[in-house]
Protein backbone atom coordinates (compact mmCIF):
# COMPACT_ATOMS: atom_id res chain seq x y z
CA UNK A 1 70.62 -49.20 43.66
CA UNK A 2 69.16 -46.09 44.88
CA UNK A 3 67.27 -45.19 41.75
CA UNK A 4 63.78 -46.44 42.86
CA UNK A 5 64.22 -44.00 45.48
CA UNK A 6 64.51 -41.14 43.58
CA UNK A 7 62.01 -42.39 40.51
CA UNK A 8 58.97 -41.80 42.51
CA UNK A 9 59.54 -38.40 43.37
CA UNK A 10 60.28 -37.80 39.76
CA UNK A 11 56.81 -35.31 39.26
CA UNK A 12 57.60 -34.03 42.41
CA UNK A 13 58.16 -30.38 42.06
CA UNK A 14 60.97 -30.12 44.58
CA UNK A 15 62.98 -32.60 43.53
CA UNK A 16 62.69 -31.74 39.56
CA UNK A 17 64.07 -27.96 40.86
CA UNK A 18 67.43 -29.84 42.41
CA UNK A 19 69.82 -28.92 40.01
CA UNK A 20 73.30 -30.33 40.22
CA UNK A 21 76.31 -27.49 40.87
CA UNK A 22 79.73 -27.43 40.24
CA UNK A 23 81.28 -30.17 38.16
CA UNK A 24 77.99 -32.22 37.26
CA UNK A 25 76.11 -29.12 36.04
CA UNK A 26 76.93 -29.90 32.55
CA UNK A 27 74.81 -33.05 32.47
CA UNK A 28 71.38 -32.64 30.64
CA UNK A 29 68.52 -33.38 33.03
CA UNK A 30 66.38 -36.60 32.00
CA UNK A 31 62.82 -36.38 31.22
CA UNK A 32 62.21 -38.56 33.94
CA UNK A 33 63.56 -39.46 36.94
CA UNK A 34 62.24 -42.82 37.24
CA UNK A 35 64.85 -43.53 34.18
CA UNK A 36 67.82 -42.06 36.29
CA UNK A 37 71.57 -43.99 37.13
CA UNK A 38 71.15 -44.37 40.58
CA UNK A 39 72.13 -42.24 43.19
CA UNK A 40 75.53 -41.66 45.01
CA UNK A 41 75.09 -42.72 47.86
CA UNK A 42 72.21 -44.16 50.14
CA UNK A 43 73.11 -41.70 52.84
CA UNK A 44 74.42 -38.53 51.29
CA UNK A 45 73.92 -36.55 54.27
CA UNK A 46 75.13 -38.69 56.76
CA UNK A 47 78.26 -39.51 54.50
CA UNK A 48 79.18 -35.59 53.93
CA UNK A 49 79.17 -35.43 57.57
CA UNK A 50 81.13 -38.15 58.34
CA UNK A 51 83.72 -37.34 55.76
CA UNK A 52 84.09 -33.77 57.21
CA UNK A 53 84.51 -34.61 60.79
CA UNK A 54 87.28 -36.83 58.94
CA UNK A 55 88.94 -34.04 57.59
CA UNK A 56 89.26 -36.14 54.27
CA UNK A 57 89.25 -32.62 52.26
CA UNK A 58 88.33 -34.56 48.23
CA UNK A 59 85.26 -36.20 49.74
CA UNK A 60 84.13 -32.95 50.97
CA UNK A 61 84.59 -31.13 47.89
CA UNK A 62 83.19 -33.88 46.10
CA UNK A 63 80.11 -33.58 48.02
CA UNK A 64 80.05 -29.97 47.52
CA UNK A 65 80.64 -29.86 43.67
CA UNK A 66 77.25 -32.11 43.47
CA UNK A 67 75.28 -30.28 45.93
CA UNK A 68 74.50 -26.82 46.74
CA UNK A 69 73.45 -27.34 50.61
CA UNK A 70 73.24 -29.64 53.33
CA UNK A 71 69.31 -29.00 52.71
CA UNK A 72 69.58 -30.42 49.26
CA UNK A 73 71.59 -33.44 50.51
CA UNK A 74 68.86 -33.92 52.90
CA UNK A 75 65.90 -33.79 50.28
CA UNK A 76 67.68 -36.12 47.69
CA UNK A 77 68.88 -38.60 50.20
CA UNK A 78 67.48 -41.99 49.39
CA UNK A 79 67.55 -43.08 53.18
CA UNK A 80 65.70 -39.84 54.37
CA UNK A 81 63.31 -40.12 51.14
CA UNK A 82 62.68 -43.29 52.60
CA UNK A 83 62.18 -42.66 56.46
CA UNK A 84 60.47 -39.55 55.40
CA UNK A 85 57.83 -42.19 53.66
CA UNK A 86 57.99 -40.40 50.22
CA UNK A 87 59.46 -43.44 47.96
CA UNK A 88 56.88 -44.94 45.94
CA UNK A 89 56.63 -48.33 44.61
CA UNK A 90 60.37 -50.60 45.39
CA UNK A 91 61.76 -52.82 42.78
CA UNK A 92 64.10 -55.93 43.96
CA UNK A 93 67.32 -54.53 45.05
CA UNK A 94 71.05 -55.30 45.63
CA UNK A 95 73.45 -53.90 47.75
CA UNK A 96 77.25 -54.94 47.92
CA UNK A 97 78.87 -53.79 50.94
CA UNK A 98 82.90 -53.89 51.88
CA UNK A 99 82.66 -54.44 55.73
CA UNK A 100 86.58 -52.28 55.32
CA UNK A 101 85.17 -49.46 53.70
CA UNK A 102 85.50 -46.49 55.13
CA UNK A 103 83.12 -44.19 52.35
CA UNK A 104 79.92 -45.39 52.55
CA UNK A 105 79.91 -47.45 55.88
CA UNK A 106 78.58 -51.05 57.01
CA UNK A 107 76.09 -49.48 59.36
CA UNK A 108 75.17 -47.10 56.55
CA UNK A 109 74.46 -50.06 53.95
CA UNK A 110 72.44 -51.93 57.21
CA UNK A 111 70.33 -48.99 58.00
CA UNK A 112 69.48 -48.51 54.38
CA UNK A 113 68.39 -51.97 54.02
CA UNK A 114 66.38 -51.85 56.75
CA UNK A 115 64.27 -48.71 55.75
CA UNK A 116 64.12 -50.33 52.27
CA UNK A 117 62.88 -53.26 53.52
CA UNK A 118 60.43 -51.87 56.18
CA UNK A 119 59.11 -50.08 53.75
CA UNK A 120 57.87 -53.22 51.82
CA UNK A 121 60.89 -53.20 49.45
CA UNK A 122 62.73 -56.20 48.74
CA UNK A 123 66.64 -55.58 49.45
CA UNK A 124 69.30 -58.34 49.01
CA UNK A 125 72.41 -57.41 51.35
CA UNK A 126 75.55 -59.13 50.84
CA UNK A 127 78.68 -57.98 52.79
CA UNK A 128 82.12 -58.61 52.30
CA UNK A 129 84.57 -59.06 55.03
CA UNK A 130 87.71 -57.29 54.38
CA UNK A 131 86.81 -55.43 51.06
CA UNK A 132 86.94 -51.81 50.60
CA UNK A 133 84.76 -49.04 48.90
CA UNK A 134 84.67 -50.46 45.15
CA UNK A 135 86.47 -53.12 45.60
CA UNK A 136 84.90 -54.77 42.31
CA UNK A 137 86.49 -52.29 40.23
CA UNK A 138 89.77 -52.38 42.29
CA UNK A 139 90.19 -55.77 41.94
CA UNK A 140 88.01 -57.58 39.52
CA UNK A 141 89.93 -60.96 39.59
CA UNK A 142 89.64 -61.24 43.00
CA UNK A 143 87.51 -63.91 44.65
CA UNK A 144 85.17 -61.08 46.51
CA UNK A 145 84.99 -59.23 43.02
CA UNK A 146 84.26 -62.44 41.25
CA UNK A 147 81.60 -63.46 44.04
CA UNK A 148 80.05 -59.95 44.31
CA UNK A 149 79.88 -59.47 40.04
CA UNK A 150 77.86 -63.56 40.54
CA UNK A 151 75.42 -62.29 42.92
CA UNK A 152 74.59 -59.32 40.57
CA UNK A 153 74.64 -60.92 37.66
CA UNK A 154 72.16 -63.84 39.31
CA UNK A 155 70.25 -61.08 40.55
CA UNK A 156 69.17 -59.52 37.32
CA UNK A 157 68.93 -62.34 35.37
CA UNK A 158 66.26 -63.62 38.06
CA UNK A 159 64.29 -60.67 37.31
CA UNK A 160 64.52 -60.78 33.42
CA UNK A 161 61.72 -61.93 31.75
CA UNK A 162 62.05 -65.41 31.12
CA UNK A 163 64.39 -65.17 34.14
């Protein structure tokens, strides 16, 4: 979802000099950002922060395997890139949110959406009481999973041509 984000600042010099550290260095950088998976989190910084004053120890090293600073954190995040004013153009997005999850928070996923959308992006927010962080992948067959994967799915195929 946060991939727009990053794709306009793909010629930018200071983001094509962020290079991944610890267990992610091994991936080949792409040609162009624009063409990149999209990005961890919406709110990197305010996530690794969060996590730490947690004391949950493998989300902190997680965060520190992909990045070498806070700094860095702070010039990749998609929700500073976009208060900051420096996303470009904003495809349709969606954002599934778990209103139990504890990793990347409701407030988080409501303040993104907000700055995507005030920034003249189109956002689609759909929450889910009770689900957790993935909780597609945890439980497919459930009847969040099965709502959440519909939403997606209608999503896209609104926005593919002939769509």
């Amino acid at each position: 979802m946060s991939a727009p984000l990053l794709g306009p600042a793909a010629h930018d010099e200071r983001v094509a000099q962020l290079a991944p550290a610890g267990r992610f260095a091994a991936r080949a950088p792409l040609p162009d950002a624009r063409l990149a998976a999209p990005a961890p989190l919406p709110e990197a910084l305010a996530r690794y922060r969060m996590v730490r004053e947690k004391g949950n120890t493998r989300l902190v090293e997680s965060h520190d395997a992909y990045w070498n600073s806070e700094a860095e954190m702070g010039e990749g995040n998609p929700q500073l890139i976009l208060e900051r004013g420096e996303a470009g153009a904003l495809p349709p997005a969606i954002l599934v949110q778990g209103l139990a999850d504890d990793n990347v928070t409701p407030d988080m996923a409501d303040r993104f959406a907000a700055a995507y959308r005030a920034r003249g992006g189109e956002l689609e927010l759909h929450k889910f009481d009770a689900q957790p962080h993935t909780f597609i992948v945890r439980d497919p067959a459930s009847d969040a999973s099965r709502r959440a994967t519909e939403l997606i799915r209608d999503f896209v195929l609104k926005r593919a041509p002939g769509g």
